[in-house]
C-alpha atoms as a PDB file:
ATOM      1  CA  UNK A   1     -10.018 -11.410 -20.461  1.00  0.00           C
ATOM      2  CA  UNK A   2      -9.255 -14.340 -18.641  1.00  0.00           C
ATOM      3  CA  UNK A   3     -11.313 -15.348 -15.409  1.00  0.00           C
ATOM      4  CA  UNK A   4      -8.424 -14.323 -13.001  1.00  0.00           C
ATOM      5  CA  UNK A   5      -8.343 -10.167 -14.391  1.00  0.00           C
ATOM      6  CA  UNK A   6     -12.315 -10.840 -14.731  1.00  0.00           C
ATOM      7  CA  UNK A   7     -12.316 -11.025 -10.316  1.00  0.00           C
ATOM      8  CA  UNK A   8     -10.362  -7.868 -10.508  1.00  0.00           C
ATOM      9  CA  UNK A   9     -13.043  -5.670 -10.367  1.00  0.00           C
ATOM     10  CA  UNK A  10     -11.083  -2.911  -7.463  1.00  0.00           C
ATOM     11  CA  UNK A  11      -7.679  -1.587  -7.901  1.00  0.00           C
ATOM     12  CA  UNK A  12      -6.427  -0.309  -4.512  1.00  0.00           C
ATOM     13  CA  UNK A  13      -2.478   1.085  -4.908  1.00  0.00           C
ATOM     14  CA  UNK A  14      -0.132   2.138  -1.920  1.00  0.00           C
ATOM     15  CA  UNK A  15       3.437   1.935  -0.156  1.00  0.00           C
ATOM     16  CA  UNK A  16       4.415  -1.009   0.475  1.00  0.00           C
ATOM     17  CA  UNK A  17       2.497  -2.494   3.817  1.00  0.00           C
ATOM     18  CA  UNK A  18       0.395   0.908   4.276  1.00  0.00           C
ATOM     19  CA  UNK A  19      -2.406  -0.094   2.631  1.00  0.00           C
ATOM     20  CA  UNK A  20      -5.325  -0.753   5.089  1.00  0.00           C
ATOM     21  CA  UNK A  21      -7.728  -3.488   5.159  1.00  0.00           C
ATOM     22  CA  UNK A  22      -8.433  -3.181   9.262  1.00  0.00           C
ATOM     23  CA  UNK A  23      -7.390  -3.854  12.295  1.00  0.00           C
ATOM     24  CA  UNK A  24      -4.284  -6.948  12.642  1.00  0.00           C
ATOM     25  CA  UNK A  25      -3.537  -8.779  16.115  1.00  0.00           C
ATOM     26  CA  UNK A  26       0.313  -8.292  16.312  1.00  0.00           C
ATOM     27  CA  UNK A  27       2.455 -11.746  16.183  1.00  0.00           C
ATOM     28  CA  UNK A  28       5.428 -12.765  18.812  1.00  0.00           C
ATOM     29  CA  UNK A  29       8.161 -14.051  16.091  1.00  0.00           C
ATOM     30  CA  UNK A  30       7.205 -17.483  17.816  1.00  0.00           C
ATOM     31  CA  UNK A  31       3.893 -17.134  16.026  1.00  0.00           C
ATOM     32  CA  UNK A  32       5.161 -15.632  12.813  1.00  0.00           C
ATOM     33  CA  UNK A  33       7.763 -18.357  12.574  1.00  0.00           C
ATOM     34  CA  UNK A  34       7.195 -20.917   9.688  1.00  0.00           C
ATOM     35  CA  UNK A  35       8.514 -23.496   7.725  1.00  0.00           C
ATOM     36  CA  UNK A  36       9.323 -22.745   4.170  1.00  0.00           C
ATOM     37  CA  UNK A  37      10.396 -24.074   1.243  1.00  0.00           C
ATOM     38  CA  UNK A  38      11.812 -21.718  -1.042  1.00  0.00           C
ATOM     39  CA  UNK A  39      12.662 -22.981  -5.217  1.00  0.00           C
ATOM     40  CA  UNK A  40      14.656 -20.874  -6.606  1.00  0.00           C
ATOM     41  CA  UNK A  41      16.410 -20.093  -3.572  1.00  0.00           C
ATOM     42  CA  UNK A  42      20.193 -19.820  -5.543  1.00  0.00           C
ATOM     43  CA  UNK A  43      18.867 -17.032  -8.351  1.00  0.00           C
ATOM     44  CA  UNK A  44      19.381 -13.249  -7.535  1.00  0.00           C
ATOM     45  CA  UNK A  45      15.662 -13.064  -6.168  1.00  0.00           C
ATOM     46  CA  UNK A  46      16.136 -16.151  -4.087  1.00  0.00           C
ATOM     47  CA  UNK A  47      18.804 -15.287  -2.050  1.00  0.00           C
ATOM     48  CA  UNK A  48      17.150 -12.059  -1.251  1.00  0.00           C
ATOM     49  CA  UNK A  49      13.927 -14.351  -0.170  1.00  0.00           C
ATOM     50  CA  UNK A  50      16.285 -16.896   1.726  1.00  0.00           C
ATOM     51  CA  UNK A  51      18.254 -14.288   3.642  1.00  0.00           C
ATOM     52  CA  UNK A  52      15.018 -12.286   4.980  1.00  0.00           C
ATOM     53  CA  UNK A  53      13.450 -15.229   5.508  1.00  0.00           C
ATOM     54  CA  UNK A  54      16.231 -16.143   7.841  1.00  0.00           C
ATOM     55  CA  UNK A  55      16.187 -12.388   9.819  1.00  0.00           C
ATOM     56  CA  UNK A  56      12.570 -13.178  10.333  1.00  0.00           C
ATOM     57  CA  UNK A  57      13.278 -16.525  11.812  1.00  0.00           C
ATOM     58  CA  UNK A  58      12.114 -18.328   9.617  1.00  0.00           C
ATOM     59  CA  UNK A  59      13.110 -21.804   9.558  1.00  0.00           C
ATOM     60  CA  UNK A  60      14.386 -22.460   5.820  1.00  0.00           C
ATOM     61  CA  UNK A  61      14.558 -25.175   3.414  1.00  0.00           C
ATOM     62  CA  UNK A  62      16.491 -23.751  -0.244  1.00  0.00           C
ATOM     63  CA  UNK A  63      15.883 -25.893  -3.361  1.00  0.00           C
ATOM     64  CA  UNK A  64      18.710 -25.811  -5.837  1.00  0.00           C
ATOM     65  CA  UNK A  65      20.262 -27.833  -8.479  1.00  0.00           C
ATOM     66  CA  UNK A  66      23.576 -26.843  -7.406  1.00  0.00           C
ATOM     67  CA  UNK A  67      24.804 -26.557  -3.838  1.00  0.00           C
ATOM     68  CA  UNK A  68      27.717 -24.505  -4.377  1.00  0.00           C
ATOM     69  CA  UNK A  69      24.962 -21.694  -5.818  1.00  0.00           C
ATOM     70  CA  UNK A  70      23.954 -20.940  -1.880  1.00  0.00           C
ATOM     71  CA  UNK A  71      26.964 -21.215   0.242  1.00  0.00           C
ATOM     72  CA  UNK A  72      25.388 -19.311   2.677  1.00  0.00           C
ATOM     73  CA  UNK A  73      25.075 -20.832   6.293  1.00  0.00           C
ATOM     74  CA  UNK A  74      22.661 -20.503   8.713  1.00  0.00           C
ATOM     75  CA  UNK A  75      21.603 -22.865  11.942  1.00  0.00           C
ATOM     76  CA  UNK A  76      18.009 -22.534  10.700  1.00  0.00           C
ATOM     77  CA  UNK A  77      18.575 -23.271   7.026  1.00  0.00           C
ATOM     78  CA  UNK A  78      19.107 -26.479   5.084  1.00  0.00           C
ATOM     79  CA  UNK A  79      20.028 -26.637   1.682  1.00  0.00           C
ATOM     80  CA  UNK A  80      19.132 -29.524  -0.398  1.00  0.00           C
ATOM     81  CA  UNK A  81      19.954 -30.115  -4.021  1.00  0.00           C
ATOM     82  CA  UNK A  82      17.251 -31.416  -6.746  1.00  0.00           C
ATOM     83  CA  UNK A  83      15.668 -30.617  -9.727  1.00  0.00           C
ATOM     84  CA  UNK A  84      12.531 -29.259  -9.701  1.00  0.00           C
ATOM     85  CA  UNK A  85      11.497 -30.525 -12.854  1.00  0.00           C
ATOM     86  CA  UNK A  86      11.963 -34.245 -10.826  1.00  0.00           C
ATOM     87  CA  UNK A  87       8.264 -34.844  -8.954  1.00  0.00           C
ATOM     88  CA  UNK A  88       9.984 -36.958  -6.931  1.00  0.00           C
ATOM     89  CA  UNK A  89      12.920 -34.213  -5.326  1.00  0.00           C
ATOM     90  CA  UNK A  90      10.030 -31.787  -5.027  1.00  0.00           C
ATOM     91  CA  UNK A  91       8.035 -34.421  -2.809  1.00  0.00           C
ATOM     92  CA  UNK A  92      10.790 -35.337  -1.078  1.00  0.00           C
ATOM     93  CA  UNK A  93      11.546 -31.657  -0.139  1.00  0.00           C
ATOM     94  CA  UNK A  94       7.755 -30.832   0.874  1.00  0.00           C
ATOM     95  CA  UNK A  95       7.319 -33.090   3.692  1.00  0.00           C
ATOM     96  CA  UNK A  96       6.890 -30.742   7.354  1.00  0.00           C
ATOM     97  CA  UNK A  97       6.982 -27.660   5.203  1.00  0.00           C
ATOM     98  CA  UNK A  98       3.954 -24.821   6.240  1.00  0.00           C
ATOM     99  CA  UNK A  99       4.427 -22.859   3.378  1.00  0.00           C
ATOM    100  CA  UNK A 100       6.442 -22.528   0.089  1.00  0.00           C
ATOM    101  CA  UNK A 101       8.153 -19.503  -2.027  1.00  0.00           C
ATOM    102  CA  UNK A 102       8.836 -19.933  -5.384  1.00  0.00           C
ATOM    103  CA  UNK A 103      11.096 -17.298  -7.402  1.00  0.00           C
ATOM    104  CA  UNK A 104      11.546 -19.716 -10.242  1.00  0.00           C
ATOM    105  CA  UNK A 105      12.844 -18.956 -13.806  1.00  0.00           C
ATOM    106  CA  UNK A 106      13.713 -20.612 -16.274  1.00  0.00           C
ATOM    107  CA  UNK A 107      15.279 -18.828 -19.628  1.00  0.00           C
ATOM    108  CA  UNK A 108      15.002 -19.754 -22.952  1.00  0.00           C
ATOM    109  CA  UNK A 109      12.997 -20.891 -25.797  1.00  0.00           C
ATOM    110  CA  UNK A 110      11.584 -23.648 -23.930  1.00  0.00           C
ATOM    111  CA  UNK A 111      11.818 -21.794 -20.569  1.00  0.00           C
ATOM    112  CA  UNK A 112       7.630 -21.725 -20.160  1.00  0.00           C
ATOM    113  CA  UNK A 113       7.468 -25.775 -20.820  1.00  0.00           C
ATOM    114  CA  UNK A 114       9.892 -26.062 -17.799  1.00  0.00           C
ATOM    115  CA  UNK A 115       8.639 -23.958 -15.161  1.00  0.00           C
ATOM    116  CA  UNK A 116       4.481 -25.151 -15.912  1.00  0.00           C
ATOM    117  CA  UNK A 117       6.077 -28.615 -15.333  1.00  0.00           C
ATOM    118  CA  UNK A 118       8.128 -27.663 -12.662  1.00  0.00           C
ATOM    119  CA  UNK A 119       4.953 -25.529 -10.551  1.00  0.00           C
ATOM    120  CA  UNK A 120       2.564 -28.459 -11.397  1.00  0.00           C
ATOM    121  CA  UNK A 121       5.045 -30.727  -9.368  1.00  0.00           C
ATOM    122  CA  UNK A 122       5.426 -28.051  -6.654  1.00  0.00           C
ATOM    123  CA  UNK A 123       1.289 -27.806  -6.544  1.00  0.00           C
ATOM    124  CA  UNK A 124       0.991 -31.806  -6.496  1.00  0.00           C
ATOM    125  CA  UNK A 125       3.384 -32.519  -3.367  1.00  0.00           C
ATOM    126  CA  UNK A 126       1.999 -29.185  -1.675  1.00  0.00           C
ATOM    127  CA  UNK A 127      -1.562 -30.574  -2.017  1.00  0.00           C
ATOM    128  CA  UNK A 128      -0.469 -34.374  -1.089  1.00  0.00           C
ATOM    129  CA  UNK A 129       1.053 -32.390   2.219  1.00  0.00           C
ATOM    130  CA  UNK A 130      -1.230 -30.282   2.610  1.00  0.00           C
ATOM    131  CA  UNK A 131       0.973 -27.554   2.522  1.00  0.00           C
ATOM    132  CA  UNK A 132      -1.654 -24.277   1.426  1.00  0.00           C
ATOM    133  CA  UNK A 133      -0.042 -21.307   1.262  1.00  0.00           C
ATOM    134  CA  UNK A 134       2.003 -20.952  -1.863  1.00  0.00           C
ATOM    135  CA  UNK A 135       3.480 -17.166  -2.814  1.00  0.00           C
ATOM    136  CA  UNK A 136       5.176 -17.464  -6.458  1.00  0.00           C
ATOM    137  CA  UNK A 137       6.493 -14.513  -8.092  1.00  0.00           C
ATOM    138  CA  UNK A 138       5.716 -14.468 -11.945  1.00  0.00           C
ATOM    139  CA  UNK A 139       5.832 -12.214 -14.988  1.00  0.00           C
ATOM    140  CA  UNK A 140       4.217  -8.477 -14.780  1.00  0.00           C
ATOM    141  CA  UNK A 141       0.928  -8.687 -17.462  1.00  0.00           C
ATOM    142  CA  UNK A 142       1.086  -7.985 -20.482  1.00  0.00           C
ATOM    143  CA  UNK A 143      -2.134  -7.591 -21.566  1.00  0.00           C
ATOM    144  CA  UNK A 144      -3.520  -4.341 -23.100  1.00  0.00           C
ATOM    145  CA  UNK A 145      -4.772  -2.148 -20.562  1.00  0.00           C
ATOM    146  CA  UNK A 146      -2.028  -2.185 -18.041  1.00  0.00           C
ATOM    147  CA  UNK A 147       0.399   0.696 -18.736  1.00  0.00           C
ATOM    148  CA  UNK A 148       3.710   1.249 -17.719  1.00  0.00           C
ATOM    149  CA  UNK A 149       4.473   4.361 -16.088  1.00  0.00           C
ATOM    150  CA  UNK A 150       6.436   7.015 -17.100  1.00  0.00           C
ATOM    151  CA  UNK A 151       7.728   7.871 -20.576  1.00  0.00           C
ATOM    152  CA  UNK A 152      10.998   5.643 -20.451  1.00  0.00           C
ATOM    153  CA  UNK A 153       8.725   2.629 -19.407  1.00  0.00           C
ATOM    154  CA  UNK A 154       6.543   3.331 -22.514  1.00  0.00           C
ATOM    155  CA  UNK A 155       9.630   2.941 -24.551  1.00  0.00           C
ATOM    156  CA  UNK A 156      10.920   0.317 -22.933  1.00  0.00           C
ATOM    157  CA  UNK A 157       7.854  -1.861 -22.921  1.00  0.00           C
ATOM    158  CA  UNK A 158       7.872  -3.032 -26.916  1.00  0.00           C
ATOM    159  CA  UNK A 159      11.696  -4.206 -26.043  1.00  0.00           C
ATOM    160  CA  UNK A 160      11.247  -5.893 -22.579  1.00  0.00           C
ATOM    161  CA  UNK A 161      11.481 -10.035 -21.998  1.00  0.00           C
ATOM    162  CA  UNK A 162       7.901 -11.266 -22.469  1.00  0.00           C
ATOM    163  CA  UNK A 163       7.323 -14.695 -21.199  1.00  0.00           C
ATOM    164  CA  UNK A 164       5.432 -16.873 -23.779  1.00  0.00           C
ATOM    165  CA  UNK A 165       1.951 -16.354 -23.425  1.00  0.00           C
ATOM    166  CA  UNK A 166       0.774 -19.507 -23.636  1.00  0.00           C
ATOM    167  CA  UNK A 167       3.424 -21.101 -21.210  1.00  0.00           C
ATOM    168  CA  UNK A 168       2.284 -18.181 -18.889  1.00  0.00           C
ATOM    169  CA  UNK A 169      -1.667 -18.851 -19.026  1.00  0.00           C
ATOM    170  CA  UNK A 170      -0.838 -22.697 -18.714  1.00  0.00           C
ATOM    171  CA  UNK A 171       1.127 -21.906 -15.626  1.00  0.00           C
ATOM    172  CA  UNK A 172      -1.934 -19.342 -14.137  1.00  0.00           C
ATOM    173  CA  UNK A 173      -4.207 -22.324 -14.809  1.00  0.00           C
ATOM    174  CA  UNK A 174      -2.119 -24.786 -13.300  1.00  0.00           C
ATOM    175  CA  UNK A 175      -2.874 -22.595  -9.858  1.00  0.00           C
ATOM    176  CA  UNK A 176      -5.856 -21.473 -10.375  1.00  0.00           C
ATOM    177  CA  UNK A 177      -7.828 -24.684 -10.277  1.00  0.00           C
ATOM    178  CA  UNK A 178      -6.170 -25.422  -7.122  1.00  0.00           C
ATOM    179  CA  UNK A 179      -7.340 -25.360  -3.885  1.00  0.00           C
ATOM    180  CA  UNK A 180      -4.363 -24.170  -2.682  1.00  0.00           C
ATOM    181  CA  UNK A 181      -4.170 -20.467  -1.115  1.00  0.00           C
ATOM    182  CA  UNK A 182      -1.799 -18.927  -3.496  1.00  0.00           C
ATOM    183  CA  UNK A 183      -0.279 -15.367  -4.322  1.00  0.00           C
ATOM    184  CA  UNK A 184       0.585 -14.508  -7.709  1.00  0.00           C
ATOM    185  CA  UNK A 185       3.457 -11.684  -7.183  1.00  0.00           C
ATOM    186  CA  UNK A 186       3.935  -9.787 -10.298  1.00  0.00           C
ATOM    187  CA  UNK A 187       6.930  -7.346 -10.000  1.00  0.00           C
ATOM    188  CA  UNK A 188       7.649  -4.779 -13.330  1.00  0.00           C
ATOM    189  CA  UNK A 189      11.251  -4.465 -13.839  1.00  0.00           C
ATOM    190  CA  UNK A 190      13.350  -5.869 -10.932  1.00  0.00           C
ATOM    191  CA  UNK A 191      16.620  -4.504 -10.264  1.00  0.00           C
ATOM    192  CA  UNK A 192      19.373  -5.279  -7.882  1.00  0.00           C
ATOM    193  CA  UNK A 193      19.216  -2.141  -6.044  1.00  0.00           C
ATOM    194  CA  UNK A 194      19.305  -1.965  -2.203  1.00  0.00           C
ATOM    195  CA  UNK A 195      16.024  -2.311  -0.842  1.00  0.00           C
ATOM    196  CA  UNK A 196      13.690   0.752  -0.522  1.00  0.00           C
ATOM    197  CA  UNK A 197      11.423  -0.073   1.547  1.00  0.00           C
ATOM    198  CA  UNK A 198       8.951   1.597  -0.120  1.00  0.00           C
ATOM    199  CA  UNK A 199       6.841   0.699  -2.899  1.00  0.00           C
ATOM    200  CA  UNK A 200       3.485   0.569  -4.618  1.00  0.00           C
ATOM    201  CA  UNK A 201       0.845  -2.818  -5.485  1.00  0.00           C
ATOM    202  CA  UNK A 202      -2.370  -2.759  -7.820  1.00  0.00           C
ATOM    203  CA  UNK A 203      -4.509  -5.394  -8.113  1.00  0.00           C
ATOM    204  CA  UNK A 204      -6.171  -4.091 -10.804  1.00  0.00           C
ATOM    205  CA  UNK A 205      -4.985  -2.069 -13.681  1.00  0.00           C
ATOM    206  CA  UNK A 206      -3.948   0.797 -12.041  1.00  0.00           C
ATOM    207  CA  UNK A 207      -0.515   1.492 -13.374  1.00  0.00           C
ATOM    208  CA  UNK A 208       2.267   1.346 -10.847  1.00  0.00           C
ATOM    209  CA  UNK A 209       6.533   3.043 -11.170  1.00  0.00           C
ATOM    210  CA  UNK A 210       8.738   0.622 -13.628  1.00  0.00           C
ATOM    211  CA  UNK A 211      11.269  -0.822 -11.402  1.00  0.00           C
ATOM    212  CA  UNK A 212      11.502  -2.374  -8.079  1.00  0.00           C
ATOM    213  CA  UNK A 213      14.816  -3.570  -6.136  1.00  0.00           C
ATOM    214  CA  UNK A 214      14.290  -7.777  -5.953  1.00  0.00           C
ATOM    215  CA  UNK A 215      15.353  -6.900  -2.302  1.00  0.00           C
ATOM    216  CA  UNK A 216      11.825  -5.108  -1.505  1.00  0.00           C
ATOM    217  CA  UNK A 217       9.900  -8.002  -3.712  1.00  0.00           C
ATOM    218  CA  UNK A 218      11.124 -10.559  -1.598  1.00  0.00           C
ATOM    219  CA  UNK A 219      10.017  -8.068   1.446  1.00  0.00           C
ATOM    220  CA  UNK A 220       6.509  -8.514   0.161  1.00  0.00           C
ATOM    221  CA  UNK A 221       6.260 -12.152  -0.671  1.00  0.00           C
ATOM    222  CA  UNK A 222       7.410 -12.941   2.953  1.00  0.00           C
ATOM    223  CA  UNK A 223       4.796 -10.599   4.065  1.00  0.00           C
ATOM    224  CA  UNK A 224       2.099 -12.916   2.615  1.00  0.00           C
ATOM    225  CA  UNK A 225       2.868 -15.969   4.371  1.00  0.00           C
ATOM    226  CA  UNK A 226       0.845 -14.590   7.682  1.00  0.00           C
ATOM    227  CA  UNK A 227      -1.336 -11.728   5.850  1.00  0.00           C
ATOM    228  CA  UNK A 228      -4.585 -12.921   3.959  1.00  0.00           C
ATOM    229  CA  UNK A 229      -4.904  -9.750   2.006  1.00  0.00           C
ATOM    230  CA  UNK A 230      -3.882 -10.872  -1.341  1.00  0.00           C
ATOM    231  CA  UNK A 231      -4.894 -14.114  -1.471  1.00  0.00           C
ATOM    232  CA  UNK A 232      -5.727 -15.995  -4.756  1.00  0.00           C
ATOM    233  CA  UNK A 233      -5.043 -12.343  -6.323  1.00  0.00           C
ATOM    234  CA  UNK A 234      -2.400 -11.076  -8.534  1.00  0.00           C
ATOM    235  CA  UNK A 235      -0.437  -7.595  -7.480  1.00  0.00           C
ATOM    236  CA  UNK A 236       1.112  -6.127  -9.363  1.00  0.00           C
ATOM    237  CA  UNK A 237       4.090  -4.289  -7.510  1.00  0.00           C
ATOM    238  CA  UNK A 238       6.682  -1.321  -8.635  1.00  0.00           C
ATOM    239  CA  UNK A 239       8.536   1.541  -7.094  1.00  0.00           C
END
């Protein structure tokens, strides 16, 4: 077991922001306000992260490769077009941000190559900015000893995407060892329902519902950007 699910000694599940941890000072939006960078903004995750973002009031910077991918419009969000495998776009793109989202993914045999090159240029600029917070979603685990709940889930599992392990434990690594105050977001099967509102988060092995709309994952990673709860942690989240 890797030193990451070795810290993961508690498993504490709930619905969506219910779980307790004490007491939190409420924020004006003034205060909640932040600038982020999101990669992967123009993927079916993204634009949910980009448009709640934006109802937040959030000021918004959306990394694609292809501007026509996000023609949405917004007076507090600028769209800039790069390649995240480039370190010098991704440097470029960091400067004045607070805080950045990632919903990267790259498909294909040689999909895990791309996106440990492309997060190892996103954790270099952060750390030359000193940008801290960083909340990237990534695969569910796939390690024995988490189980999927529910029968079809069992019988699904053996047939689901698995992202190459060794891509995946590269790219872990790659955060890890930094300094940085990252949040490893771990959805099961996403789906492009409307969001519920409503879901559950382990950080442990307790097994969570297969499924959960991108909609209410992107809820949750802009949660993190103020809340300390999860940080340098890995829930797991379903519904």
């Amino acid at each position: 077991m890797d030193e990451l699910d070795d810290m993961l000694r508690i498993s504490v599940t709930g619905r969506g922001n219910t779980v307790a941890y004490g007491p939190t000072r409420e924020q004006t939006q003034e205060e909640a306000s932040v600038p982020v960078l999101i990669f992967g903004a123009s993927g079916r995750t993204g634009r949910c992260l980009v448009e709640q973002a934006l109802e937040e009031g959030h000021t918004v910077t959306a990394f694609v490769r292809d501007l026509h991918a996000l023609p949405a419009r917004h007076p507090k969000l600028h769209v800039i077009k790069g390649d995240v495998l480039s370190p010098d776009a991704v440097d470029e793109a960091m400067l004045g941000q607070r805080a950045v989202l990632s919903a990267l993914g790259f498909p294909g045999r040689r999909g895990g190559e791309s996106l440990v090159k492309a997060t190892a240029n996103i954790v270099t600029a952060m750390r030359k900015y000193r940008v801290h917070r960083l909340i990237c979603m990534a695969p569910p685990p796939m390690k024995e000893g988490w189980v999927r709940r529910g029968l079809v889930g069992r019988l699904l599992s053996p047939f689901l995407q698995k992202p190459p392990a060794q891509g995946w434990e590269q790219l872990l690594d790659s955060i890890r060892g930094s300094p940085l105050e990252w949040v490893l977001v771990r959805p099961t099967l996403l789906t492009n329902e409307p969001a519920r509102r409503s879901y559950q988060v382990s950080v442990g092995w307790t097994e969570v519902p297969e499924g959960i709309p991108r909609a209410d994952v992107a809820m949750f990673m802009l949660e993190q950007l103020q809340s300390r709860r999860y940080i340098r942690l890995a829930p797991v989240l379903g519904g």
